[in-house]
PDB file of N, CA and C in Angstrom:
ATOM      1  N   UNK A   1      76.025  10.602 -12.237  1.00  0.00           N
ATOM      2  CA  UNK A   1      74.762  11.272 -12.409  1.00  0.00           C
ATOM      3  C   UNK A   1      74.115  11.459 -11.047  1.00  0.00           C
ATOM      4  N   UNK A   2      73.844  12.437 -11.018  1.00  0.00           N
ATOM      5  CA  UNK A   2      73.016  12.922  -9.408  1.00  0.00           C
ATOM      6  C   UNK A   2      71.428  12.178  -9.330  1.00  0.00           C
ATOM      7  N   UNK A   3      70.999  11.485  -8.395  1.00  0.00           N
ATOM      8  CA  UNK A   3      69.902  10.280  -8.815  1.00  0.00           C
ATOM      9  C   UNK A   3      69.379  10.533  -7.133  1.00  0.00           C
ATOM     10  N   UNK A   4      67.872  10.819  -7.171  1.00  0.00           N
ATOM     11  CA  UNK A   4      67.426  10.059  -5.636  1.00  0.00           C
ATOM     12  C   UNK A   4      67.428   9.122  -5.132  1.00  0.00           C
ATOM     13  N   UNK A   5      67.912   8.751  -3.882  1.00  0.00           N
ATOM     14  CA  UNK A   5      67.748   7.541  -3.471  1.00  0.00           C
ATOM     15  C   UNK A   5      66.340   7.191  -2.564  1.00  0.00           C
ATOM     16  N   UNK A   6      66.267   6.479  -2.131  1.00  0.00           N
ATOM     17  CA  UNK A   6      65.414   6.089  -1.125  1.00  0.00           C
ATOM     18  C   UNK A   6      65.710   5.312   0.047  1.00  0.00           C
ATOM     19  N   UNK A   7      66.031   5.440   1.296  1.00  0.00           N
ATOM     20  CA  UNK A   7      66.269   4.771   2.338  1.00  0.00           C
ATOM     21  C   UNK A   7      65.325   4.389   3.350  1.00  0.00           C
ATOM     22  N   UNK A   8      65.456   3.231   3.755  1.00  0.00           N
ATOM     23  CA  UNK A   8      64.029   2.643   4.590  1.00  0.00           C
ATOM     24  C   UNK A   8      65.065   2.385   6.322  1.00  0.00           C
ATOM     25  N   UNK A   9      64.136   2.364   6.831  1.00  0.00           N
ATOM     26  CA  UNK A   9      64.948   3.168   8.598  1.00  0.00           C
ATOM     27  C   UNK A   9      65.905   1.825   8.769  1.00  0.00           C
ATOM     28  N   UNK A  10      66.254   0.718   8.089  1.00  0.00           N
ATOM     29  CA  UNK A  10      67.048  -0.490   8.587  1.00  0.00           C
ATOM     30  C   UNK A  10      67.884  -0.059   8.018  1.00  0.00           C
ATOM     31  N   UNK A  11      68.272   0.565   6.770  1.00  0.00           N
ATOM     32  CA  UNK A  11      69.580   0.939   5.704  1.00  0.00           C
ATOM     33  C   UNK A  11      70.114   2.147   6.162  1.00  0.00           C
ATOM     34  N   UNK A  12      69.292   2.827   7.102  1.00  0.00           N
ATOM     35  CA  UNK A  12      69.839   4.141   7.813  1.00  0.00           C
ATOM     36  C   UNK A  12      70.754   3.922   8.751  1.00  0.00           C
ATOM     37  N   UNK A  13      70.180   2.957   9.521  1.00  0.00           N
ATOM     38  CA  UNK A  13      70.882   2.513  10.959  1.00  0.00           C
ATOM     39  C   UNK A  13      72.212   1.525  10.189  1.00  0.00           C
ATOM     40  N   UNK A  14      71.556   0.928   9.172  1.00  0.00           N
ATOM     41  CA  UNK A  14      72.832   0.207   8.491  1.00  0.00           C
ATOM     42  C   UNK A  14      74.239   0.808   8.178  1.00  0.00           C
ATOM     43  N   UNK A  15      73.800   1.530   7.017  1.00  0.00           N
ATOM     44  CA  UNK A  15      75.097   2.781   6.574  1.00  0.00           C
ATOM     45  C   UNK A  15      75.312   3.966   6.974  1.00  0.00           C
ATOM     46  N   UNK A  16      74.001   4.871   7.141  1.00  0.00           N
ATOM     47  CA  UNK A  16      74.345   6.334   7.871  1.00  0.00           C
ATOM     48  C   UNK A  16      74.358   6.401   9.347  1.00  0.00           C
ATOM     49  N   UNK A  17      74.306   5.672   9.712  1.00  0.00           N
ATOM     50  CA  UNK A  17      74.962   6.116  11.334  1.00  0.00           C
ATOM     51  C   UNK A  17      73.247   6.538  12.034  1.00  0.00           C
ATOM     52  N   UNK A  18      71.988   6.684  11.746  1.00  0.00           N
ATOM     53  CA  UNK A  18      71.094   6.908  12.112  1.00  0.00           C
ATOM     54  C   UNK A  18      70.833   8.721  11.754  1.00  0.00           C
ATOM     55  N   UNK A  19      71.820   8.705  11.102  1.00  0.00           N
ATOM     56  CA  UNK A  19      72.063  10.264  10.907  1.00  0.00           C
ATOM     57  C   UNK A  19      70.576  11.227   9.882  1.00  0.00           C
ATOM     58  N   UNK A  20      69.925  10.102   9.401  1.00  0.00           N
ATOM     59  CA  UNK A  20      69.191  10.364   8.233  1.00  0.00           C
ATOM     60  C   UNK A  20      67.788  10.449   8.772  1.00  0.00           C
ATOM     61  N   UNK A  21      67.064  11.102   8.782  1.00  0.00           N
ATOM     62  CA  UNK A  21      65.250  11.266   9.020  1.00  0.00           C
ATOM     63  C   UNK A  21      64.158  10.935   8.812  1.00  0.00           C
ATOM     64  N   UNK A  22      64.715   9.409   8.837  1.00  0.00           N
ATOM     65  CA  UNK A  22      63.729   8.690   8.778  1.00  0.00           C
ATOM     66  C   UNK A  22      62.292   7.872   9.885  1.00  0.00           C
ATOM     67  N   UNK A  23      62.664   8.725  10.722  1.00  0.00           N
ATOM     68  CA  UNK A  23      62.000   7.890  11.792  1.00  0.00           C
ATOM     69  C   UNK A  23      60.577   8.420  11.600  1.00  0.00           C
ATOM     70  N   UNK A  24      60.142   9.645  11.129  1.00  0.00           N
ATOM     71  CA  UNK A  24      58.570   9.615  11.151  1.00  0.00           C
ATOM     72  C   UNK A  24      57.992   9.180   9.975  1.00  0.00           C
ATOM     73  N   UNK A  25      58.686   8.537   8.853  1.00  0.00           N
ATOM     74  CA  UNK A  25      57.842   8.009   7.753  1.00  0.00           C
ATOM     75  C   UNK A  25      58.562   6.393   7.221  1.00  0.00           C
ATOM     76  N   UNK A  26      59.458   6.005   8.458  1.00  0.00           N
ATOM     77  CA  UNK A  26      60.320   4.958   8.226  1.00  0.00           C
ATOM     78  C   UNK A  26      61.435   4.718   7.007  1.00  0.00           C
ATOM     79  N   UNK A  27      61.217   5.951   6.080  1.00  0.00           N
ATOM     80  CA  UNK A  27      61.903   6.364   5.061  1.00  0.00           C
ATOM     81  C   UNK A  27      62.639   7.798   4.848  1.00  0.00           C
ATOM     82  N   UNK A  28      63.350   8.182   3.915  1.00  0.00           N
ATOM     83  CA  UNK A  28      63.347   9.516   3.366  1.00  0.00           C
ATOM     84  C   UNK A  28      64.169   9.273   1.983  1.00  0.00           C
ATOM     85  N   UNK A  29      64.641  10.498   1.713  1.00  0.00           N
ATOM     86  CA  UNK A  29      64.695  10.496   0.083  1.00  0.00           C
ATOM     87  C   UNK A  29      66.251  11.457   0.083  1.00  0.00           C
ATOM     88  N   UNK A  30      67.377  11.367  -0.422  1.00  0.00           N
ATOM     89  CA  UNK A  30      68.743  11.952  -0.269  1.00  0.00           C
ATOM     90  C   UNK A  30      68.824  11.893  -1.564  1.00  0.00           C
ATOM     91  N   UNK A  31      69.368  13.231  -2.092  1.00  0.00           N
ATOM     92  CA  UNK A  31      70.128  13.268  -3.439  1.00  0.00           C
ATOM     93  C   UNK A  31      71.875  12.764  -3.756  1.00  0.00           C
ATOM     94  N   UNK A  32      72.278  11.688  -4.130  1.00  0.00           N
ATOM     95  CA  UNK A  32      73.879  11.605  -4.303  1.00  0.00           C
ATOM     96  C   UNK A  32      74.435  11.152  -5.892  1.00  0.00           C
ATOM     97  N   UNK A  33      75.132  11.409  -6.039  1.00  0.00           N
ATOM     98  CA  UNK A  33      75.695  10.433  -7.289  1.00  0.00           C
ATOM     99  C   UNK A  33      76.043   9.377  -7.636  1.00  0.00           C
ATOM    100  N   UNK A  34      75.608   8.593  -8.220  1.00  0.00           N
ATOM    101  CA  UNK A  34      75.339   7.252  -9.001  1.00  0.00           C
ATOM    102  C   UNK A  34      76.252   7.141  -9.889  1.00  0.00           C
ATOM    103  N   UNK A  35      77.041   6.183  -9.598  1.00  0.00           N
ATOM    104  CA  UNK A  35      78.313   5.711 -10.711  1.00  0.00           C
ATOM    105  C   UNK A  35      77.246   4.490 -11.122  1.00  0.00           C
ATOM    106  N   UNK A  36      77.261   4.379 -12.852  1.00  0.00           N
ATOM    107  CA  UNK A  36      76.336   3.408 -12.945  1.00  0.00           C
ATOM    108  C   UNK A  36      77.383   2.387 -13.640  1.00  0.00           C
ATOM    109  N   UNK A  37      76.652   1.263 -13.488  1.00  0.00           N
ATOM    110  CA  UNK A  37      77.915   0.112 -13.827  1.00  0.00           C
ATOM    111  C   UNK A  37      77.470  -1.389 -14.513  1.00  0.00           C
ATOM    112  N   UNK A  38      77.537  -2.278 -14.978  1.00  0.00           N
ATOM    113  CA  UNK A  38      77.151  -3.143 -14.893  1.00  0.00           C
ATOM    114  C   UNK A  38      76.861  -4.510 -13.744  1.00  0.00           C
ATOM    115  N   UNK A  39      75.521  -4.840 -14.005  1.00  0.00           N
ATOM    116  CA  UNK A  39      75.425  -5.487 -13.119  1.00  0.00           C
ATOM    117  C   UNK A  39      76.161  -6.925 -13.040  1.00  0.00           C
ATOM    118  N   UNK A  40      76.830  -7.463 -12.211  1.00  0.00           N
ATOM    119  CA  UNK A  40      77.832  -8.989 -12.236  1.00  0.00           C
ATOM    120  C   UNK A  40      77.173  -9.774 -12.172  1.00  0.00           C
ATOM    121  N   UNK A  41      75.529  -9.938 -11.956  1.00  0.00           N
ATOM    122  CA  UNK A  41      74.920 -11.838 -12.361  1.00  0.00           C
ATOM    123  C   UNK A  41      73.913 -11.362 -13.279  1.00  0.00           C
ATOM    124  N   UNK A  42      74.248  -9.542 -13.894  1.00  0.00           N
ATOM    125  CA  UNK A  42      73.085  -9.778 -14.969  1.00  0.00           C
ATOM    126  C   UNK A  42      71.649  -9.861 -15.179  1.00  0.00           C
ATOM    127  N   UNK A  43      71.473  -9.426 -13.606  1.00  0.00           N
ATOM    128  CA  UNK A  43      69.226  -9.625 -13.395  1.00  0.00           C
ATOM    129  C   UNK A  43      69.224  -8.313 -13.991  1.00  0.00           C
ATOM    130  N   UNK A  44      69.388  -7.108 -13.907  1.00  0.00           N
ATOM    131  CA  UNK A  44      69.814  -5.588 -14.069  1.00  0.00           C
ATOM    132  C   UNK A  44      69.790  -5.119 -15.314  1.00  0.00           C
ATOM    133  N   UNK A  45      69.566  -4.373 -15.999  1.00  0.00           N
ATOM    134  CA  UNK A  45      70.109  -4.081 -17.299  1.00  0.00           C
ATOM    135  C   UNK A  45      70.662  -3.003 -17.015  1.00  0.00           C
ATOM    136  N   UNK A  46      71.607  -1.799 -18.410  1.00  0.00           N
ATOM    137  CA  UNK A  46      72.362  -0.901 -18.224  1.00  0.00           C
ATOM    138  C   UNK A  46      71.688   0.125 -17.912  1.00  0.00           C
ATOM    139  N   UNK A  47      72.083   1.040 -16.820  1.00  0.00           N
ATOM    140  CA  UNK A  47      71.132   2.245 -16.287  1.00  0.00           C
ATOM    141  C   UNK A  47      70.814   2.202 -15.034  1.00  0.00           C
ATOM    142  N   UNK A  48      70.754   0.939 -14.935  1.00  0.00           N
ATOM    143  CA  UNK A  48      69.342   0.262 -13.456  1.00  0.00           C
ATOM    144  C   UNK A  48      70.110   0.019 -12.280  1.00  0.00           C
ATOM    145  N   UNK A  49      71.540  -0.259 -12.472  1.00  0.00           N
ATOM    146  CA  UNK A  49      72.786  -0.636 -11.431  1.00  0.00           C
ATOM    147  C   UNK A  49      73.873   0.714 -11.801  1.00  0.00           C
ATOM    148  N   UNK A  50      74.035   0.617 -10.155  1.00  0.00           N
ATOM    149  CA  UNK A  50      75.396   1.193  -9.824  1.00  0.00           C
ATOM    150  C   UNK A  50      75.744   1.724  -8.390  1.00  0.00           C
ATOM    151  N   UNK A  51      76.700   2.222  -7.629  1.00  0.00           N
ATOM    152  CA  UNK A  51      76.888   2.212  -6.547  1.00  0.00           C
ATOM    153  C   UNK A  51      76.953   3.888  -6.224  1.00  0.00           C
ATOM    154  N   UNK A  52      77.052   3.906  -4.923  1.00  0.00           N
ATOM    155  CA  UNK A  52      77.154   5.490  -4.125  1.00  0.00           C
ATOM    156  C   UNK A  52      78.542   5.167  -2.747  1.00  0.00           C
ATOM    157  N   UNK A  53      79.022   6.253  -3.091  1.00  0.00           N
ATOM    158  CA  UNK A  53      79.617   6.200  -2.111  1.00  0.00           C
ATOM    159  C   UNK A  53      79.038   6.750  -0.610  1.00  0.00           C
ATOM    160  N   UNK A  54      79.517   5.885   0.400  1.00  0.00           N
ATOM    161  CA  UNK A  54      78.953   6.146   2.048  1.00  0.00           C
ATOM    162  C   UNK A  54      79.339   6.122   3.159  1.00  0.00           C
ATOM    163  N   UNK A  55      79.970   6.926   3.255  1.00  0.00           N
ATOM    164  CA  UNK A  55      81.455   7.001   4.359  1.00  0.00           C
ATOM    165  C   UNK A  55      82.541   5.558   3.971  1.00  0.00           C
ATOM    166  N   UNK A  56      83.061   6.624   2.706  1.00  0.00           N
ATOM    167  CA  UNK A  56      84.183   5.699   2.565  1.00  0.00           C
ATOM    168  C   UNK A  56      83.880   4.412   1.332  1.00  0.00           C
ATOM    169  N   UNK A  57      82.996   3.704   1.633  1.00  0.00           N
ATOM    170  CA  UNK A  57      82.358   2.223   1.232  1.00  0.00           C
ATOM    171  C   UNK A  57      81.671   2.290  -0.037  1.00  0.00           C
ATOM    172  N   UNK A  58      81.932   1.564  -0.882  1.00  0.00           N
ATOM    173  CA  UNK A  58      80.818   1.312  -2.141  1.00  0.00           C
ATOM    174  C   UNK A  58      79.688   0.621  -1.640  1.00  0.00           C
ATOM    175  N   UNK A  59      78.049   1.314  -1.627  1.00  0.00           N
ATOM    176  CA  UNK A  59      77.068   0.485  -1.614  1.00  0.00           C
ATOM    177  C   UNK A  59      76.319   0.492  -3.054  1.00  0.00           C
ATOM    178  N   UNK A  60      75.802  -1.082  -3.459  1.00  0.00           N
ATOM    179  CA  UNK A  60      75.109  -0.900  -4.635  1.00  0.00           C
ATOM    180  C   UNK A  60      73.472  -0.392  -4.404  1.00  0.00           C
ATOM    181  N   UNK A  61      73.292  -0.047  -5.523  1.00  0.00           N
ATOM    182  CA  UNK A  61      71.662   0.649  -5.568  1.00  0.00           C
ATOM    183  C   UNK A  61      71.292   0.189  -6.897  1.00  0.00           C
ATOM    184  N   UNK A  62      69.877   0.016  -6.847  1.00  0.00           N
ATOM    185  CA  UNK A  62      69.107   0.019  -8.218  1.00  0.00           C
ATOM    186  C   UNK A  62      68.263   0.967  -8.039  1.00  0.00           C
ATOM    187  N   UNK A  63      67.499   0.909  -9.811  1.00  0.00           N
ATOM    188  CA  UNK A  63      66.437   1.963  -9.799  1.00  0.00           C
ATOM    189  C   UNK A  63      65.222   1.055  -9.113  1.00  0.00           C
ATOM    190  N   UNK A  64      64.215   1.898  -9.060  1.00  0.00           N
ATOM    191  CA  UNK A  64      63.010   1.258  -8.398  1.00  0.00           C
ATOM    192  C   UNK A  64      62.102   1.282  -9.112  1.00  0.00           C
ATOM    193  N   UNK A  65      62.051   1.951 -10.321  1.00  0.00           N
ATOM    194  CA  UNK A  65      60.986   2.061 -11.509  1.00  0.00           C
ATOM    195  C   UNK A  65      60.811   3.281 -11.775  1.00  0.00           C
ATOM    196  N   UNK A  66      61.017   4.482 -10.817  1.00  0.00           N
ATOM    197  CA  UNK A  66      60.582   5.741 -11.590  1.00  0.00           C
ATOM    198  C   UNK A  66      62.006   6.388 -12.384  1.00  0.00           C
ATOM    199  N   UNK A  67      62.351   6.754 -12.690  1.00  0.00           N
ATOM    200  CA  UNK A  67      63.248   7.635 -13.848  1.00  0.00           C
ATOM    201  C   UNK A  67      63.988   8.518 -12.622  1.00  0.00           C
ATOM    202  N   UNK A  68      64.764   8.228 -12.805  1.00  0.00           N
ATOM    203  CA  UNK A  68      66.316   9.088 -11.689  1.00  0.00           C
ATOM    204  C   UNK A  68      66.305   8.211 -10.417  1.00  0.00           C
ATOM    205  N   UNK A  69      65.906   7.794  -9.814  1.00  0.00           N
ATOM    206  CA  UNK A  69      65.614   7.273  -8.636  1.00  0.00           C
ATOM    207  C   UNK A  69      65.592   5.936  -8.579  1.00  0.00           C
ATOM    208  N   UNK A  70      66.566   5.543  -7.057  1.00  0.00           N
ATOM    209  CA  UNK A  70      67.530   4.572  -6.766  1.00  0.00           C
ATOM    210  C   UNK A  70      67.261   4.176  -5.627  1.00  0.00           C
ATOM    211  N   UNK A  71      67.300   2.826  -5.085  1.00  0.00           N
ATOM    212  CA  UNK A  71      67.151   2.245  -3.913  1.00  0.00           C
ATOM    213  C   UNK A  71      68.622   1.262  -3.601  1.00  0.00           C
ATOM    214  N   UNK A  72      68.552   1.259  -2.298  1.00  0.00           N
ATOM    215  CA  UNK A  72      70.287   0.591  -1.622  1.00  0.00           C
ATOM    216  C   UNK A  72      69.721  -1.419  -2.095  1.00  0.00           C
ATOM    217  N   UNK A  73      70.472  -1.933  -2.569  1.00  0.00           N
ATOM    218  CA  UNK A  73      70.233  -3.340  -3.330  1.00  0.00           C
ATOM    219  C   UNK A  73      70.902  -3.791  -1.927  1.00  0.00           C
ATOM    220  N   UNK A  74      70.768  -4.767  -0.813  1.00  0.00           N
ATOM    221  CA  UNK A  74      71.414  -5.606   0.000  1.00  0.00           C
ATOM    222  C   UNK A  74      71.752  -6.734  -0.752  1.00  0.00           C
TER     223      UNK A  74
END
């Protein structure tokens, strides 16, 4: 499912290479697809977990409370 994410300027420099535009609001907002999955210790319910792919790598994401929209889970 195609889901917004949200990235904060430490998860930029983390996974995208600094590639992402976040430096004048310490954030920004990227559209990708969300494989949703269950979560493995279960805080999560179904919907709320799942990962994106990011050069290559599975990172997990949750929702953040609004409806489509996903944040990177460290």
């Amino acid at each position: 499912m195609k889901a917004k994410i949200y990235i904060t300027q430490r998860e930029n420099d983390k996974y995208f290479n600094q590639k992402l535009p976040t430096w004048r609001k310490g954030f920004c907002e990227i559209l990708r697809n969300v494989t949703l999955g269950k979560d493995p210790y279960d805080v999560y319910g179904d919907g709320e977990f799942g990962t994106i792919t990011v050069y290559g790598r599975k990172v997990y994401v949750v929702r953040n409370g609004t409806e489509g929209s996903f944040e990177i889970r460290d």
